[in-house]
N, C-alpha and C. Protein backbone atom coordinates (compact mmCIF):
# COMPACT_ATOMS: atom_id res chain seq x y z
N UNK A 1 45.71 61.35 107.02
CA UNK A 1 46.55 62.00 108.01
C UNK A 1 48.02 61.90 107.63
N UNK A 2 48.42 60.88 106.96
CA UNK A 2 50.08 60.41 106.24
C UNK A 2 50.23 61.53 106.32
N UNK A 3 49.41 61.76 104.92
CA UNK A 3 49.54 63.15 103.87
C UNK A 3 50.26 64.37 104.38
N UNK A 4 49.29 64.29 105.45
CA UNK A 4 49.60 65.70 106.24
C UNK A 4 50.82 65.52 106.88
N UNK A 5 51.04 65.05 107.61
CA UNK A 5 51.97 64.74 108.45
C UNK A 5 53.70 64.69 107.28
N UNK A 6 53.63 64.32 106.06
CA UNK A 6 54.70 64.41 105.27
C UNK A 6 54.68 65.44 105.10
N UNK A 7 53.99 66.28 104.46
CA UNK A 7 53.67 68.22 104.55
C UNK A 7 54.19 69.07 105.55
N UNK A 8 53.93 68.31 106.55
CA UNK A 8 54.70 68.80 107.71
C UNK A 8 55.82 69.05 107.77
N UNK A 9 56.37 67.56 107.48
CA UNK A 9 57.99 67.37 107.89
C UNK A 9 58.32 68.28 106.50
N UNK A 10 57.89 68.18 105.81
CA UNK A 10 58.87 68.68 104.16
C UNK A 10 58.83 70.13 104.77
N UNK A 11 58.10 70.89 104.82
CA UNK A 11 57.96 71.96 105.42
C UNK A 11 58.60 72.82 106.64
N UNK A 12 58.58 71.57 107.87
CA UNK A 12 60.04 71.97 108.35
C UNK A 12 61.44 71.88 107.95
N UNK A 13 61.58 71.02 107.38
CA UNK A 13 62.65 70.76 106.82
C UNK A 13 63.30 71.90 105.66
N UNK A 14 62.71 72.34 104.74
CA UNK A 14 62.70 73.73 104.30
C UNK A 14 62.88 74.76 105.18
N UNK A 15 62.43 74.95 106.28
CA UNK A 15 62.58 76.23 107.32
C UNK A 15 63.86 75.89 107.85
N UNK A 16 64.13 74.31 108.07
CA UNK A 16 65.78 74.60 108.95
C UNK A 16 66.51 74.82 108.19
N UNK A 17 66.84 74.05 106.67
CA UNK A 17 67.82 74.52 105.47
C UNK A 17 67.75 76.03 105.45
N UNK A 18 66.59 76.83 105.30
CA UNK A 18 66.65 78.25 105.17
C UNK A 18 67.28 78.89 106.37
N UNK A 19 66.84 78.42 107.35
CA UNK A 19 67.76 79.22 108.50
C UNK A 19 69.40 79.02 108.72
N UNK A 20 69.37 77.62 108.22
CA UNK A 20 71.45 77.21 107.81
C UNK A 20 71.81 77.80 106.74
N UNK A 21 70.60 78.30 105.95
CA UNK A 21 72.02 79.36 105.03
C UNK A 21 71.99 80.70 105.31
N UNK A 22 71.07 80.73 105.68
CA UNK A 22 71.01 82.60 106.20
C UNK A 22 71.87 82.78 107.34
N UNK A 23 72.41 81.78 108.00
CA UNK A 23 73.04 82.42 109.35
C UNK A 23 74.15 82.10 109.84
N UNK A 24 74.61 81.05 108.44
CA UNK A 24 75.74 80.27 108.24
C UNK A 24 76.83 81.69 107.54
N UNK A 25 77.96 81.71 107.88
CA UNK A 25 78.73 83.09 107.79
C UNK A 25 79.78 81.80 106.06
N UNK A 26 79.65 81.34 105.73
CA UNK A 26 79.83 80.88 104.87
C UNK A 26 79.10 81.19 103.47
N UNK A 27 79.81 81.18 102.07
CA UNK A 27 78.94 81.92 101.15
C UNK A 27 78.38 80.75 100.51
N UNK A 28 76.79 80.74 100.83
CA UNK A 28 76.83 80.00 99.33
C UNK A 28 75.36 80.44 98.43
N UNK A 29 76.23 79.95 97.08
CA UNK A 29 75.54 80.17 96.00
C UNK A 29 74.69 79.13 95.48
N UNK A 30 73.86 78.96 95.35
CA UNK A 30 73.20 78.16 94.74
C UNK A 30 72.36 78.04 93.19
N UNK A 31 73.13 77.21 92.23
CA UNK A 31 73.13 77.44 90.88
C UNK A 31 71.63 76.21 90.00
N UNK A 32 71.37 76.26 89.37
CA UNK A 32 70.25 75.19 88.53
C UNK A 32 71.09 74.82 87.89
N UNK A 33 70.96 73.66 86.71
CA UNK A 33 71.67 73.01 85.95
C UNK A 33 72.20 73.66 85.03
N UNK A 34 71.81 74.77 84.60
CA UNK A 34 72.47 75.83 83.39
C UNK A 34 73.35 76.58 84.04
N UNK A 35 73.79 76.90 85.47
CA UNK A 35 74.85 77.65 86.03
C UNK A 35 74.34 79.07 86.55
N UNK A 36 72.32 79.14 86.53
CA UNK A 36 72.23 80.28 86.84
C UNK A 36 71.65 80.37 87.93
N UNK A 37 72.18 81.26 88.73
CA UNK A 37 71.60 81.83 90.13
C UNK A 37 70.37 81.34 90.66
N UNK A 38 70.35 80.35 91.52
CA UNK A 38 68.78 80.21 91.95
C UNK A 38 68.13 80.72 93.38
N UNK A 39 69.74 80.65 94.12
CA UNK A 39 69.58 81.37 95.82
C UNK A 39 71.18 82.28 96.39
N UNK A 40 71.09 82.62 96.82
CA UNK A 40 72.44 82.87 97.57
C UNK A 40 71.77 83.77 98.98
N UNK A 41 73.05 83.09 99.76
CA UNK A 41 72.78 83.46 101.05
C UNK A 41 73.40 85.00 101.71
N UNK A 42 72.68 85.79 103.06
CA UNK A 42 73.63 86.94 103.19
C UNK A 42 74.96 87.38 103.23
N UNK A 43 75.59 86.27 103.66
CA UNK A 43 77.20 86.07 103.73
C UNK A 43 77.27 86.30 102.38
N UNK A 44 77.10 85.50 101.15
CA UNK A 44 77.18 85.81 99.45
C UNK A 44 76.99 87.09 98.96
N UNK A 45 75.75 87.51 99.69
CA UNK A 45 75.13 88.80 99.23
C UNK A 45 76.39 90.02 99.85
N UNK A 46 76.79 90.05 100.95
CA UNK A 46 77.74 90.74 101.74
C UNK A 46 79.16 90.57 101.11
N UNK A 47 79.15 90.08 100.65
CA UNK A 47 81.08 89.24 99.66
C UNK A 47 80.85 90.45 98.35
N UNK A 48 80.01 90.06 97.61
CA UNK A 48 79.59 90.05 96.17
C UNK A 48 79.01 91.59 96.28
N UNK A 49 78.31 91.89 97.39
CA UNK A 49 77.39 93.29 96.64
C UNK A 49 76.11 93.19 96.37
N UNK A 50 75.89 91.91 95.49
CA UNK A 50 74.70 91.61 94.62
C UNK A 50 73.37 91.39 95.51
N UNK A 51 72.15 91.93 95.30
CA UNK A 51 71.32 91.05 96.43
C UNK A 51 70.37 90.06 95.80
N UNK A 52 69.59 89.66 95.99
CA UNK A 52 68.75 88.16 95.67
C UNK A 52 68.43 88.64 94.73
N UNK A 53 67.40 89.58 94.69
CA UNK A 53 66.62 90.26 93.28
C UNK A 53 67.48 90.41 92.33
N UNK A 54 68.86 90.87 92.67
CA UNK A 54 69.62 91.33 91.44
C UNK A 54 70.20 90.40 90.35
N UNK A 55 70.66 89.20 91.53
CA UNK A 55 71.02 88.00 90.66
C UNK A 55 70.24 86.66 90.37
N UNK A 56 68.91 86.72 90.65
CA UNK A 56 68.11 85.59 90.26
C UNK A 56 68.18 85.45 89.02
N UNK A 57 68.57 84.24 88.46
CA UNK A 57 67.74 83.96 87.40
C UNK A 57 69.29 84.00 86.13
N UNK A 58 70.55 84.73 86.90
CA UNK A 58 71.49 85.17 86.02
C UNK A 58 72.84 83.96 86.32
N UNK A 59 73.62 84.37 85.45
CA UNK A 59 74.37 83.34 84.63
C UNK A 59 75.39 83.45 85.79
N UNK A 60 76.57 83.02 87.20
CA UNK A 60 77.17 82.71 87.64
C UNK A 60 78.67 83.58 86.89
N UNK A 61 78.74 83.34 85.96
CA UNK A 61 80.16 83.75 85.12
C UNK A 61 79.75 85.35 85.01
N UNK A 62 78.22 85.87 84.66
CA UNK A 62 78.29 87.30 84.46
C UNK A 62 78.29 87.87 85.90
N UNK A 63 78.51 87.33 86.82
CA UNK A 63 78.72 87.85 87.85
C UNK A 63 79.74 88.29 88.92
N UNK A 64 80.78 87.06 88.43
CA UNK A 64 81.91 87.22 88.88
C UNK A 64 82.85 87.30 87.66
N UNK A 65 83.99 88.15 88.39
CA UNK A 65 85.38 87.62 87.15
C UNK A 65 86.35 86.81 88.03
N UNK A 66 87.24 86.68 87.49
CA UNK A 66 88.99 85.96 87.95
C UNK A 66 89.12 87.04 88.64
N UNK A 67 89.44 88.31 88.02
CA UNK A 67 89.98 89.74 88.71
C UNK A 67 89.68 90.03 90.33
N UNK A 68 88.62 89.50 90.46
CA UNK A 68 87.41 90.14 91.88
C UNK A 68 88.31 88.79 93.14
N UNK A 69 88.30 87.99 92.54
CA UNK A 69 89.25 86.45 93.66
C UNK A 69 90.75 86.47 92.76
């Protein structure tokens, strides 16, 4: 029953983080250790243009310039 019951919580706990960035009017990006795109939230997506699909997986620097901030 532990088992389950940790499944649980990890699980909610994932659903409230997801709902604090989706509804949080703040941008954020979220990068892996190489600097590339792993999440960004609608506020990000609404700044930038870019949407999830477009920038998964891509390099942070090919996305933005100096010029754009």
């Amino acid at each position: 029953m532990r088992r389950d019951q940790a499944r649980e919580a990890l699980f909610e706990e994932r659903d409230f983080n997801s709902a604090i960035l989706e509804t949080t009017t703040a941008l954020v990006i979220v990068l892996d250790a190489a600097g590339h795109v792993i999440r960004l939230n609608a506020a990000a997506e609404n700044c930038t243009g870019y949407t999830k699909a477009e920038v998964a997986g891509r390099a942070l620097g090919e996305l933005l310039s100096a010029e754009e901030f």
